[in-house]
Protein backbone atom coordinates (compact mmCIF):
# COMPACT_ATOMS: atom_id res chain seq x y z
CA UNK A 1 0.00 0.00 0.00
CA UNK A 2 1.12 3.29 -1.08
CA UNK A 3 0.82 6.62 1.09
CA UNK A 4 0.29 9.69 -1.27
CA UNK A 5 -1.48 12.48 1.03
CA UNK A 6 -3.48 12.60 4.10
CA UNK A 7 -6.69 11.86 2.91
CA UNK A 8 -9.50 14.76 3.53
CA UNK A 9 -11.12 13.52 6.51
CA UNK A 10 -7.82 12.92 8.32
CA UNK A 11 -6.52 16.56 7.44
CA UNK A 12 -10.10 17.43 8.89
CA UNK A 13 -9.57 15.61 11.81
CA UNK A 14 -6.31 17.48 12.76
CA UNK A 15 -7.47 20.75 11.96
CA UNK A 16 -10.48 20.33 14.75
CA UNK A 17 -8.28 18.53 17.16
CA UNK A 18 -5.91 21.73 16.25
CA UNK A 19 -8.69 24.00 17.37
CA UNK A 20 -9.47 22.39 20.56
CA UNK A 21 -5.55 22.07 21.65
CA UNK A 22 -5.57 26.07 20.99
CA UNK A 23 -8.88 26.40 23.51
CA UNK A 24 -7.08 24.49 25.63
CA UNK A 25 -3.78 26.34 25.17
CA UNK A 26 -3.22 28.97 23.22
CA UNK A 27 0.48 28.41 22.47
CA UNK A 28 -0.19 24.83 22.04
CA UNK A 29 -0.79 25.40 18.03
CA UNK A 30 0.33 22.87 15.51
CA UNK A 31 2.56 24.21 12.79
CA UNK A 32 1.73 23.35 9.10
CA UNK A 33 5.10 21.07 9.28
CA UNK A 34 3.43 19.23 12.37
CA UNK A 35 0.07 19.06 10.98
CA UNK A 36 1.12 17.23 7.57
CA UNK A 37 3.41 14.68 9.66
CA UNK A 38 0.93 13.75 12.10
CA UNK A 39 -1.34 13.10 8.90
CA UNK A 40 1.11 10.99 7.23
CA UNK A 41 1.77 9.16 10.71
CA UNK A 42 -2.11 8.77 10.72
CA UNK A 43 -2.51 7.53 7.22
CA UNK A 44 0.74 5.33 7.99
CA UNK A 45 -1.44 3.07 10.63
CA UNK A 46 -3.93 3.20 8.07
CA UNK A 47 -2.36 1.93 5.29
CA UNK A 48 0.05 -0.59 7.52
CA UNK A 49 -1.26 -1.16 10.84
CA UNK A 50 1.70 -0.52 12.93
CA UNK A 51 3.91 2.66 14.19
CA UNK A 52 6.93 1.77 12.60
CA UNK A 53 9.02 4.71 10.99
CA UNK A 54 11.10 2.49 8.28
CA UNK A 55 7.65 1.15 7.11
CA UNK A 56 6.01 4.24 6.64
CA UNK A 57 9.16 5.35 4.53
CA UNK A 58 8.54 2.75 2.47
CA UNK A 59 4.78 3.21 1.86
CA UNK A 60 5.34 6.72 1.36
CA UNK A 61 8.09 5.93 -1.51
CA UNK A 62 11.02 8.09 0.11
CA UNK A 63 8.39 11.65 0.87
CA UNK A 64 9.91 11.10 4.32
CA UNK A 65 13.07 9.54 5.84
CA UNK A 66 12.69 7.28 8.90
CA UNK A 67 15.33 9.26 10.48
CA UNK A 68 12.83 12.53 9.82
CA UNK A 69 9.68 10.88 11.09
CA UNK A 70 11.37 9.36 14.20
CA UNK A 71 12.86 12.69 14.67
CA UNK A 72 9.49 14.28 14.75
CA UNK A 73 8.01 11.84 17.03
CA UNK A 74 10.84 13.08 20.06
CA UNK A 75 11.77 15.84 19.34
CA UNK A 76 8.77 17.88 17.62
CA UNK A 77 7.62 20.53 20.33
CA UNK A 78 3.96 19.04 20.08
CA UNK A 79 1.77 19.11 22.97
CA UNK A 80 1.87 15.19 24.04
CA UNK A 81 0.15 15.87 27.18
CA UNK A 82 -2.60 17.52 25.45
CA UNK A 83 -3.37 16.07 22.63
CA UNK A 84 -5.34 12.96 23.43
CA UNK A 85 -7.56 15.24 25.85
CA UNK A 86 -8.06 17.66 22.63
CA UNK A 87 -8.90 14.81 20.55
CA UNK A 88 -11.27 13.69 23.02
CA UNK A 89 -12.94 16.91 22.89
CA UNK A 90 -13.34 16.69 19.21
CA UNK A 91 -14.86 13.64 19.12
CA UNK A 92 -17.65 14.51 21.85
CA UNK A 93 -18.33 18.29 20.24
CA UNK A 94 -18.97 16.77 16.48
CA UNK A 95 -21.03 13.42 17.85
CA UNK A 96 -22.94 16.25 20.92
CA UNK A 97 -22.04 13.47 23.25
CA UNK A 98 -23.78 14.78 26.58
CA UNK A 99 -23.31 11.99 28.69
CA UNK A 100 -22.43 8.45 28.82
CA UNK A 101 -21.10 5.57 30.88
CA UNK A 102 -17.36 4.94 31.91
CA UNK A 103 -16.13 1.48 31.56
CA UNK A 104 -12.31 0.55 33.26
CA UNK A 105 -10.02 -2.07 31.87
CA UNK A 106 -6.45 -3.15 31.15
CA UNK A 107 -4.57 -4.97 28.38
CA UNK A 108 -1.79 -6.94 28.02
CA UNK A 109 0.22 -6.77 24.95
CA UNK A 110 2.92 -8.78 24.33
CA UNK A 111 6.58 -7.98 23.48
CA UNK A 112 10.16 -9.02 22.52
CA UNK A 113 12.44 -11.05 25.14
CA UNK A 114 14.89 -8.53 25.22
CA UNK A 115 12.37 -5.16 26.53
CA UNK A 116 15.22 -3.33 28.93
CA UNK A 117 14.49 0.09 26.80
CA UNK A 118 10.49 -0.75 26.34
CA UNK A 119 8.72 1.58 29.35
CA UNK A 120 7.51 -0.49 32.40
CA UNK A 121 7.75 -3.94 30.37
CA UNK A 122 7.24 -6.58 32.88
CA UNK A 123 6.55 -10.69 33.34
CA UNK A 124 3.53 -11.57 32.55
CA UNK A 125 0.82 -14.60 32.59
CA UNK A 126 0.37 -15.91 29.23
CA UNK A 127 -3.08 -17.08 29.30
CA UNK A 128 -2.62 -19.05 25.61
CA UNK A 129 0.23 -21.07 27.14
CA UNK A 130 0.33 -21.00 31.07
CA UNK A 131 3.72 -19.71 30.84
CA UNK A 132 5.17 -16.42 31.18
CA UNK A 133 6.09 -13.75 28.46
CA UNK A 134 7.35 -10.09 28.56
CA UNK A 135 4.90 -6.93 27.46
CA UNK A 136 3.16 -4.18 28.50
CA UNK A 137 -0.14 -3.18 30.61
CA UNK A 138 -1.89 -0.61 29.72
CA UNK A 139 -5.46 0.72 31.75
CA UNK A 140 -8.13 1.57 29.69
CA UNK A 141 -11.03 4.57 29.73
CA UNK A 142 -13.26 4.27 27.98
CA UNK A 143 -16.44 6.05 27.83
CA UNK A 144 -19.92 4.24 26.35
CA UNK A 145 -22.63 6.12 25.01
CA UNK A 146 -25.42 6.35 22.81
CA UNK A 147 -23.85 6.72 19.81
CA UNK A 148 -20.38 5.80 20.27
CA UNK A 149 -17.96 3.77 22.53
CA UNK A 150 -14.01 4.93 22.59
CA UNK A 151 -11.32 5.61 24.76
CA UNK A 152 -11.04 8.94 26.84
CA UNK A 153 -7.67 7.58 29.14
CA UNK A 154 -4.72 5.44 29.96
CA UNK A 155 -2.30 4.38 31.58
CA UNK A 156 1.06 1.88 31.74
CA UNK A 157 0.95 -0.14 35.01
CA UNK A 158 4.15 -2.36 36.27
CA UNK A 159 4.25 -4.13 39.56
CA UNK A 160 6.76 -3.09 42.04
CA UNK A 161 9.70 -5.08 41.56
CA UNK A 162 10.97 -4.84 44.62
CA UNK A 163 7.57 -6.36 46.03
CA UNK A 164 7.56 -8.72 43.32
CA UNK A 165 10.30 -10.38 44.47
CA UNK A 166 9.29 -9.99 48.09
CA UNK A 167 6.53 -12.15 47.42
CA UNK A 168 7.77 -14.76 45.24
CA UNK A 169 10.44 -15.80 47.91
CA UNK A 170 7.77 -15.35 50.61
CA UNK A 171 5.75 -17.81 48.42
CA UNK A 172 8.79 -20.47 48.55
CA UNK A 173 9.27 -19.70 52.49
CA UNK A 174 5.69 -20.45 52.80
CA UNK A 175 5.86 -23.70 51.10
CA UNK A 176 8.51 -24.62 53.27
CA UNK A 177 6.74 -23.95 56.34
CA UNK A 178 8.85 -20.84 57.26
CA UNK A 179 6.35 -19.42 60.28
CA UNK A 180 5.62 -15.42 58.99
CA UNK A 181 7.34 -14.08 62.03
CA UNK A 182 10.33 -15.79 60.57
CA UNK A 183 9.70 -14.57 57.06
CA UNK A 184 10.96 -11.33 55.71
CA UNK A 185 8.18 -8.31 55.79
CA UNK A 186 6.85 -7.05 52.39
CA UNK A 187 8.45 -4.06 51.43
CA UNK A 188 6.94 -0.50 52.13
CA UNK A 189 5.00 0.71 48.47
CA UNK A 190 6.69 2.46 46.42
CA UNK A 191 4.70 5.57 45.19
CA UNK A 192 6.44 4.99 41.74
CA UNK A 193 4.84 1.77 41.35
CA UNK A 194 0.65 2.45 41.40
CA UNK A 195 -1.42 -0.55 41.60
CA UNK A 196 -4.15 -0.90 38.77
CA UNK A 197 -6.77 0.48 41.32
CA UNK A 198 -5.11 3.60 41.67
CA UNK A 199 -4.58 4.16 38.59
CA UNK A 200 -8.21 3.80 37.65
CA UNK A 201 -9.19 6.14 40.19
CA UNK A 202 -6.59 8.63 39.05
CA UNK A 203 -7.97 8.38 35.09
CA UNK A 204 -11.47 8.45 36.76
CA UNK A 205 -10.58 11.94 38.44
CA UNK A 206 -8.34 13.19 35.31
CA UNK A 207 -11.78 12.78 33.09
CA UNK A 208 -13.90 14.70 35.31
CA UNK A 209 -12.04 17.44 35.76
CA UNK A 210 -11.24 17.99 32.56
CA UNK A 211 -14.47 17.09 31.19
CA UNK A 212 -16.89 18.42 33.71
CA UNK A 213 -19.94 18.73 31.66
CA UNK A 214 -20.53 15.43 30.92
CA UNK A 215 -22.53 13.54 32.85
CA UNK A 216 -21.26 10.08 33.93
CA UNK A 217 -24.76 7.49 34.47
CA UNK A 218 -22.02 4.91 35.92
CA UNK A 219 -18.98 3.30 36.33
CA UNK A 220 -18.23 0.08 35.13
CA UNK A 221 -15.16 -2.46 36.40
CA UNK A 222 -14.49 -5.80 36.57
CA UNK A 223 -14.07 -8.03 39.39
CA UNK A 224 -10.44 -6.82 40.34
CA UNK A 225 -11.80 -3.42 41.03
CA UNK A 226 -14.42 -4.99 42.89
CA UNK A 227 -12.99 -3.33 46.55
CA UNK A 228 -14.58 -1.07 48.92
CA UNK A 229 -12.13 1.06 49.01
CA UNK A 230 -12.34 1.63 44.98
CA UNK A 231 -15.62 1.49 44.44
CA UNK A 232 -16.97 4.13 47.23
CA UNK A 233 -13.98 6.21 46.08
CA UNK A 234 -15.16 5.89 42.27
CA UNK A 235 -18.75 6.51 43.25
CA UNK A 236 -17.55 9.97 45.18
CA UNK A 237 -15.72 11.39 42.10
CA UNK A 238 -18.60 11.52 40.87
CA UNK A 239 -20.71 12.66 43.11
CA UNK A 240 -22.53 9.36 44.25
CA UNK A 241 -22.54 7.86 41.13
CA UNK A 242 -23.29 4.04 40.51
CA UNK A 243 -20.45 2.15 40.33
CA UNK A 244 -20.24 -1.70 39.43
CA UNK A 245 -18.05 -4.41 39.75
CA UNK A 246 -17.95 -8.22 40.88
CA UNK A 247 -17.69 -10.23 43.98
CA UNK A 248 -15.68 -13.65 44.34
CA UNK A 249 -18.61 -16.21 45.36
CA UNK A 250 -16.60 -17.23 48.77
CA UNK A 251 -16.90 -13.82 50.04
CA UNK A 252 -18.77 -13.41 52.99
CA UNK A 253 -22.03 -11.47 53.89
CA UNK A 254 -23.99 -11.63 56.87
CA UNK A 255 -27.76 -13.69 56.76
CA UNK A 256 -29.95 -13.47 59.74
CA UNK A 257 -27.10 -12.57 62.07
CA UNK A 258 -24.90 -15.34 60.20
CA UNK A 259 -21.71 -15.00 58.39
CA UNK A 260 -22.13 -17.26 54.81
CA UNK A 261 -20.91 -16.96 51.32
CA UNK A 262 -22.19 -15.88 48.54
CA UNK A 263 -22.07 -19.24 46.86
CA UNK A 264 -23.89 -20.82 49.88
CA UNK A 265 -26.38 -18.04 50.02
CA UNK A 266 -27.71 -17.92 46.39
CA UNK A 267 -27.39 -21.73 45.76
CA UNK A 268 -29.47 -22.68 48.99
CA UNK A 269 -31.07 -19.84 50.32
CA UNK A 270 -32.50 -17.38 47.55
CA UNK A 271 -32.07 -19.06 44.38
CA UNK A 272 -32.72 -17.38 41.56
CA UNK A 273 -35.48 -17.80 38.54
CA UNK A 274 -36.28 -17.41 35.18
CA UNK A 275 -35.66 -13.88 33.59
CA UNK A 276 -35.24 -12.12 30.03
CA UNK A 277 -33.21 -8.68 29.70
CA UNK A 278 -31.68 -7.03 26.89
CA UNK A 279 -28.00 -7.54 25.83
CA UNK A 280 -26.27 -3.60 25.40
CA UNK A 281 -29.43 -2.80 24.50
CA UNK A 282 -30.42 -5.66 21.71
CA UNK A 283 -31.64 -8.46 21.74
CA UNK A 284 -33.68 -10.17 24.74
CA UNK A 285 -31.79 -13.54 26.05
CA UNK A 286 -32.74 -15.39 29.22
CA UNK A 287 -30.88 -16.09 32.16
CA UNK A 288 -31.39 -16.95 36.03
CA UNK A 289 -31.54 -13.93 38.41
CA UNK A 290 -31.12 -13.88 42.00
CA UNK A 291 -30.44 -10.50 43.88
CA UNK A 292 -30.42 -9.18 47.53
CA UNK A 293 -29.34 -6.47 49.57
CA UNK A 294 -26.72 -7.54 51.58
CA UNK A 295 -24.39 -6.52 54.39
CA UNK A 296 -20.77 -7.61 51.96
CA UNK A 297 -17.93 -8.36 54.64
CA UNK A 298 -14.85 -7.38 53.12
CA UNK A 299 -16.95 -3.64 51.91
CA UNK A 300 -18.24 -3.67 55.65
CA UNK A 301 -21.72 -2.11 54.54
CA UNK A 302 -24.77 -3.31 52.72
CA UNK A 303 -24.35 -3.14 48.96
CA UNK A 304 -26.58 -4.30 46.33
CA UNK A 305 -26.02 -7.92 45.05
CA UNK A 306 -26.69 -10.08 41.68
CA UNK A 307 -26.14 -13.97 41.37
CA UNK A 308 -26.44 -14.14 37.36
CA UNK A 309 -26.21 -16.83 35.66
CA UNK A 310 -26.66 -16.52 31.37
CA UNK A 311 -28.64 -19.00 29.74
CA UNK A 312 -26.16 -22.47 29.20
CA UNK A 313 -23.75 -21.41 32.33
CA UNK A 314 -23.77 -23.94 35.13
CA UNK A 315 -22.23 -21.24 37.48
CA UNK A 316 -23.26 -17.89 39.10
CA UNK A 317 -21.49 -14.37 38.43
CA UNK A 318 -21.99 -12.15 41.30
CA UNK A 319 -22.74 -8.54 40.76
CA UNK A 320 -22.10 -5.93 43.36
CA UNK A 321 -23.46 -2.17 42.96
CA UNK A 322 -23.02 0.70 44.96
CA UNK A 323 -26.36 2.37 44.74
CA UNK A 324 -28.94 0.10 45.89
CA UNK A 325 -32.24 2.21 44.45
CA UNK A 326 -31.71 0.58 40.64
CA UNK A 327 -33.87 -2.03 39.79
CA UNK A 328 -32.04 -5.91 39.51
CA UNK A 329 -32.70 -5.41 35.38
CA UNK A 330 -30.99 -2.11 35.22
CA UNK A 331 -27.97 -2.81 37.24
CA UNK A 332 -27.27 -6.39 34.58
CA UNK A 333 -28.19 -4.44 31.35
CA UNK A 334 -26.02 -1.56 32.46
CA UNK A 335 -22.61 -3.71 33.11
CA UNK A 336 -23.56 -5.97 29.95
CA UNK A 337 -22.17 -2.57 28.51
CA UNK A 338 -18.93 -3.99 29.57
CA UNK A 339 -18.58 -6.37 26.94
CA UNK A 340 -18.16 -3.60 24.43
CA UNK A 341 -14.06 -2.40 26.07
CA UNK A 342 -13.49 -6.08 24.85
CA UNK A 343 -14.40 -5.24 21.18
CA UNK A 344 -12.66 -2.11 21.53
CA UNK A 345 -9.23 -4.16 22.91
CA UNK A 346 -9.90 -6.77 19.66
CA UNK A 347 -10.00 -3.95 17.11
CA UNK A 348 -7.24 -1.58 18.26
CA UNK A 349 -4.84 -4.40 18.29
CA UNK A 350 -6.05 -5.81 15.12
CA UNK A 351 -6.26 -2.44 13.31
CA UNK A 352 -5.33 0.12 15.05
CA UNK A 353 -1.65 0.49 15.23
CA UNK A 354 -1.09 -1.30 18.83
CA UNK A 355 0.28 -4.55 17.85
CA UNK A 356 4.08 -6.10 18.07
CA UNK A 357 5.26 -3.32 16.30
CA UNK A 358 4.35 -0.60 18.27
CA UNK A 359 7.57 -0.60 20.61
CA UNK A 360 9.10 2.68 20.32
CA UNK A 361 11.87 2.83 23.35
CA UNK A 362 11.20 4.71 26.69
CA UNK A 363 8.17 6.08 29.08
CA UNK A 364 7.71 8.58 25.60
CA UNK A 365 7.94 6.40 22.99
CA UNK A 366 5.35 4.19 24.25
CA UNK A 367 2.79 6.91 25.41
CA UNK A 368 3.25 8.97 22.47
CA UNK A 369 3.25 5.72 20.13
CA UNK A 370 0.24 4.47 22.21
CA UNK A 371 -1.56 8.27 21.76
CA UNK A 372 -1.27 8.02 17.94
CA UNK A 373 -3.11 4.65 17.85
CA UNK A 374 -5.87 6.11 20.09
CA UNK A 375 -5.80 9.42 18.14
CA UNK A 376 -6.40 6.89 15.03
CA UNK A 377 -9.55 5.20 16.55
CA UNK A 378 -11.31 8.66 17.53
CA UNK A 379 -10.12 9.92 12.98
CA UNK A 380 -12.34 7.11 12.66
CA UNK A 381 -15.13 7.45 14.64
CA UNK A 382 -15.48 11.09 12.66
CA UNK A 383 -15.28 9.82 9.33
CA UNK A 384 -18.03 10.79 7.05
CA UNK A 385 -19.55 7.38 6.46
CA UNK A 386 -19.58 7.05 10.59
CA UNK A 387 -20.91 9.81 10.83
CA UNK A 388 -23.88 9.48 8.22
CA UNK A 389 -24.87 6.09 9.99
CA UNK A 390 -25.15 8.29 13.04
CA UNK A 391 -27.58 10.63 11.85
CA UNK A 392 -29.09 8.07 9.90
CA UNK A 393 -29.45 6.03 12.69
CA UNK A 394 -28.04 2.68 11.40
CA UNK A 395 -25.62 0.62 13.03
CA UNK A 396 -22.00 1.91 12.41
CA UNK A 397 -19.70 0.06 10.62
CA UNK A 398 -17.29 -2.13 11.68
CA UNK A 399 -13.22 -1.18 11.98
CA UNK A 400 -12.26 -3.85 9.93
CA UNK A 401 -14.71 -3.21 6.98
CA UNK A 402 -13.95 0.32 6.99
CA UNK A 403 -10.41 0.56 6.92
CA UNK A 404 -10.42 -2.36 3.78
CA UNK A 405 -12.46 0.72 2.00
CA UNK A 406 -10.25 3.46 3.06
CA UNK A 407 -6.93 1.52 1.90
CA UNK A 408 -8.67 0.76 -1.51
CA UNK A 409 -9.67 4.52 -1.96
CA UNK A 410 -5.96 5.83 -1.09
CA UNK A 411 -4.48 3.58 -3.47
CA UNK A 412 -6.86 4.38 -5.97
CA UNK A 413 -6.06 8.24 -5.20
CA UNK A 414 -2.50 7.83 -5.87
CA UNK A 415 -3.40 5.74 -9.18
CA UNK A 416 -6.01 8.54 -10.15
CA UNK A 417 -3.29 10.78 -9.61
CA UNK A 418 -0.80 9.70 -11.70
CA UNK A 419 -3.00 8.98 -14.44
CA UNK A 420 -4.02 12.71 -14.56
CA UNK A 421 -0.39 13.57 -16.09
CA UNK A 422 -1.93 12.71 -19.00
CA UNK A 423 1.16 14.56 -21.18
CA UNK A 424 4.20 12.47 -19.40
CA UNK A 425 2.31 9.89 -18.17
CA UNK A 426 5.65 8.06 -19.25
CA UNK A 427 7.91 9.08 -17.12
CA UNK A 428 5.66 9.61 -14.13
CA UNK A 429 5.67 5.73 -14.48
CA UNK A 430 9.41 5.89 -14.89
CA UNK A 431 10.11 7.97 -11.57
CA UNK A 432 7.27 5.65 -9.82
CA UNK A 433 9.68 2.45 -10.73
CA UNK A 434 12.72 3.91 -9.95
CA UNK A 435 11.36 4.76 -6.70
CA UNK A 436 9.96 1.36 -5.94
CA UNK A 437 13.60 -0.04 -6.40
CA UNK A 438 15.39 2.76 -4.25
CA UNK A 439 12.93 2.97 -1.18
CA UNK A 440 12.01 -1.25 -1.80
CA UNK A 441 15.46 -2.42 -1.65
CA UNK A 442 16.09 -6.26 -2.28
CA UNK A 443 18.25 -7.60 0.89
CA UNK A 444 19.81 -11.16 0.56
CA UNK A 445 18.37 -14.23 2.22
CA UNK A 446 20.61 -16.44 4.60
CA UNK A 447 18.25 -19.45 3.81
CA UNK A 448 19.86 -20.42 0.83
CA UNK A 449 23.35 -21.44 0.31
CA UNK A 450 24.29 -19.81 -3.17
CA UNK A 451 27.86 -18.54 -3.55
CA UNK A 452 28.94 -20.62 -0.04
CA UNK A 453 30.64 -23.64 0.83
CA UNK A 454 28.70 -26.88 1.46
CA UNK A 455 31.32 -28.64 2.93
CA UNK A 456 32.26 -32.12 1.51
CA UNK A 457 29.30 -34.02 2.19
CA UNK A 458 30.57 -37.32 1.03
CA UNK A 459 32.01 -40.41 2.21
CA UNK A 460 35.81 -40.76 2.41
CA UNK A 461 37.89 -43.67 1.44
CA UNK A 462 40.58 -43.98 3.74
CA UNK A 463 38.15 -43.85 6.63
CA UNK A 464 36.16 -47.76 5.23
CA UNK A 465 37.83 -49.83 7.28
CA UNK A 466 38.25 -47.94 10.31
CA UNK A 467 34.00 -47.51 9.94
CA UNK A 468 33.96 -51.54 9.80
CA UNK A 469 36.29 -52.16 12.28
């Protein structure tokens, strides 16, 4: 695929995020110089999936070096620390997003063996195998609403290392029957090392202050952010919000004056029954229901609990919400809204520029690397053909489809183009091939063995008998 020019809705797209960076700060203006290379960056993902400089050189036959566009990307006096939040602001302003829901997540993405220079790369599970690779985590934002679902925040997230090793040989002690007192103590936190909690409550606070007049209906979270602690802090931001999350099914709540889990509770004392509620909004399915308020143990206050169980499962999935004045229907249709981070996580890894590629070195090149992809995602979400399904009121498209249209118009653009030099149509050809071969260069292959030695790969005489002997 061949990059020509930023194609009009992308130079669109960067002239309103342009706009909002200058409400935001007035100094904070792209130059024409900026503006053109964060379109061809933008068209680059486009065309190639990935944020990889000596690709996009390539695709864009030799307009830019590597060395230029890498040079751009750190040293370029561009407002980083602004420009997701201005891109943010274009996408709510064009779609008159009012209010939504805000859904918390994180991803794992896999890197290299070798990720020293990668910022806060780190062991991880790898669910595929059981074993244990190196990547990255990154928290997620994202905000849900009528119209459209896309991200609004992140962060990286490591684990301490220092704790991390703390606990892995306090894990061996243990199995050896080392008594605590005799074990070493975990390590005071370091502040430089957040855990994924407070990082969520961090991006939480981040988008309502900068984006105070939207109104948040509720706060979504898996069962990791399922604490107390998180989830009345979450609530507060803002302002009493509902906020919910999941409970393990041995946690504890009190019955009658009687400490019992949840598992015991809902399986023998208020088991559920038979009902239908709609899926994000679609289609009606049927599942069993059980809910209660309870007094939750480890929250130490009554909360609102679900035992759900979707139609097929053989095991419960236990809800927990803050405000307990929703109805049992609302609370499961609202966090079935979850689902959609998930299709957000498949398609900006597929499509979007985050993938194995997208490993430029240090705590900049992997926020600013990581910005571009999410700057792509919102481009797309204001594309004309989005946009007409929006007022149209037909389902958008899907990432996939639309990008496999946009690749075939660009390259079509740059074919148009060259065809409209009618008069030296020639040696526009001519300049095009000579091109190919300077920017396409053929490298040589160690897989086959032309022009080395074999060795003697024969047997040798003298060395018969010794072989019979």
């Amino acid at each position: 695929m061949l990059i020509k020019t930023s194609a009009s809705f992308v130079k669109e797209f960067i002239d309103s995020v342009d706009e909002a960076l200058q409400e935001l700060k007035p100094n904070a203006k792209l130059t024409t110089i900026q503006k053109n290379w964060l379109g061809f960056c933008l068209m680059g993902i486009l065309m190639l999936n990935a944020v990889n400089w000596a690709k996009f050189e390539r695709a864009g036959l030799g307009s830019y070096k590597s060395s230029a566009l890498s040079w751009m990307f750190h040293h370029a006096k561009i407002a980083w620390d602004l420009l997701l939040r201005a891109s943010v602001i274009t996408v709510l302003k064009q779609h008159g997003i009012t209010e939504g829901t805000l859904v918390l997540d994180e991803s794992d993405r896999a890197r290299s063996k070798r990720t020293r220079f990668i910022y806060k790369a780190h062991k991880q599970k790898d669910k595929k195998t059981g074993g244990y690779i190196n990547g990255q985590t990154v928290v997620l934002l994202l905000l849900v609403t009528e119209t459209v679902t896309f991200p609004v925040g992140f962060a990286f997230y490591m684990p301490d290392p220092v704790v991390s090793a703390w606990k892995k040989k306090d894990d061996r002690l243990k199995k050896e029957g080392v008594a605590k007192k005799d074990r070493p103590a975990k390590p005071e936190k370091n502040k430089d090392y957040p855990s994924k909690l407070e990082i969520a409550l961090e991006l939480l606070q981040s988008f309502k202050n900068h984006h105070p007049e939207i109104k948040v209906n509720s706060v979504l979270a898996d069962a990791l952010y399922g604490t107390a602690d998180f989830m009345d802090k979450a609530s507060m931001i803002f302002e009493g919000v509902q906020v919910i999350s999941q409970l393990r099914s041995n946690q504890n709540i009190k019955f009658r004056g009687k400490r019992i889990n949840l598992k015991n509770y809902f399986n023998k004392r208020n088991q559920g029954v038979s009902k239908k509620f709609s899926i994000r909004g679609g289609k009606l399915i049927e599942g069993i229901v059980s809910s209660a308020r309870l007094y939750v143990d480890a929250h130490g206050k009554k909360r609102f609990v679900i035992a759900l169980k979707y139609e097929g499962e053989e095991k419960y999935r236990y809800l927990v919400a803050t405000d307990m004045t929703w109805r049992t229907v609302d609370i499961i249709q609202a966090y079935t809204l979850r689902w959609l981070v998930e299709v957000f996580f498949e398609d900006w890894k597929l499509y979007e520029g985050w993938g194995q590629e997208a490993k430029q070195l240090g705590e900049d090149g992997s926020s600013r690397s990581l910005i571009l992809s999410l700057l792509f995602d919102h481009c797309l979400l204001l594309h004309p053909e989005q946009k007409a399904c929006i007022e149209n009121k037909q389902p958008m498209n899907t990432v996939g489809s639309l990008l496999r249209r946009l690749q075939m118009e660009a390259l079509f653009e740059t074919v148009a183009d060259l065809l409209s030099s009618a008069d030296d149509i020639g040696e526009k050809l001519k300049e095009l091939a000579n091109k190919i071969k300077t920017v396409f260069q053929l490298m040589p292959s160690g897989k086959h063995m032309i022009g080395r030695d074999l060795g003697r790969l024969e047997p040798t005489n003298s060395l018969i008998s010794r072989a019979n002997g």
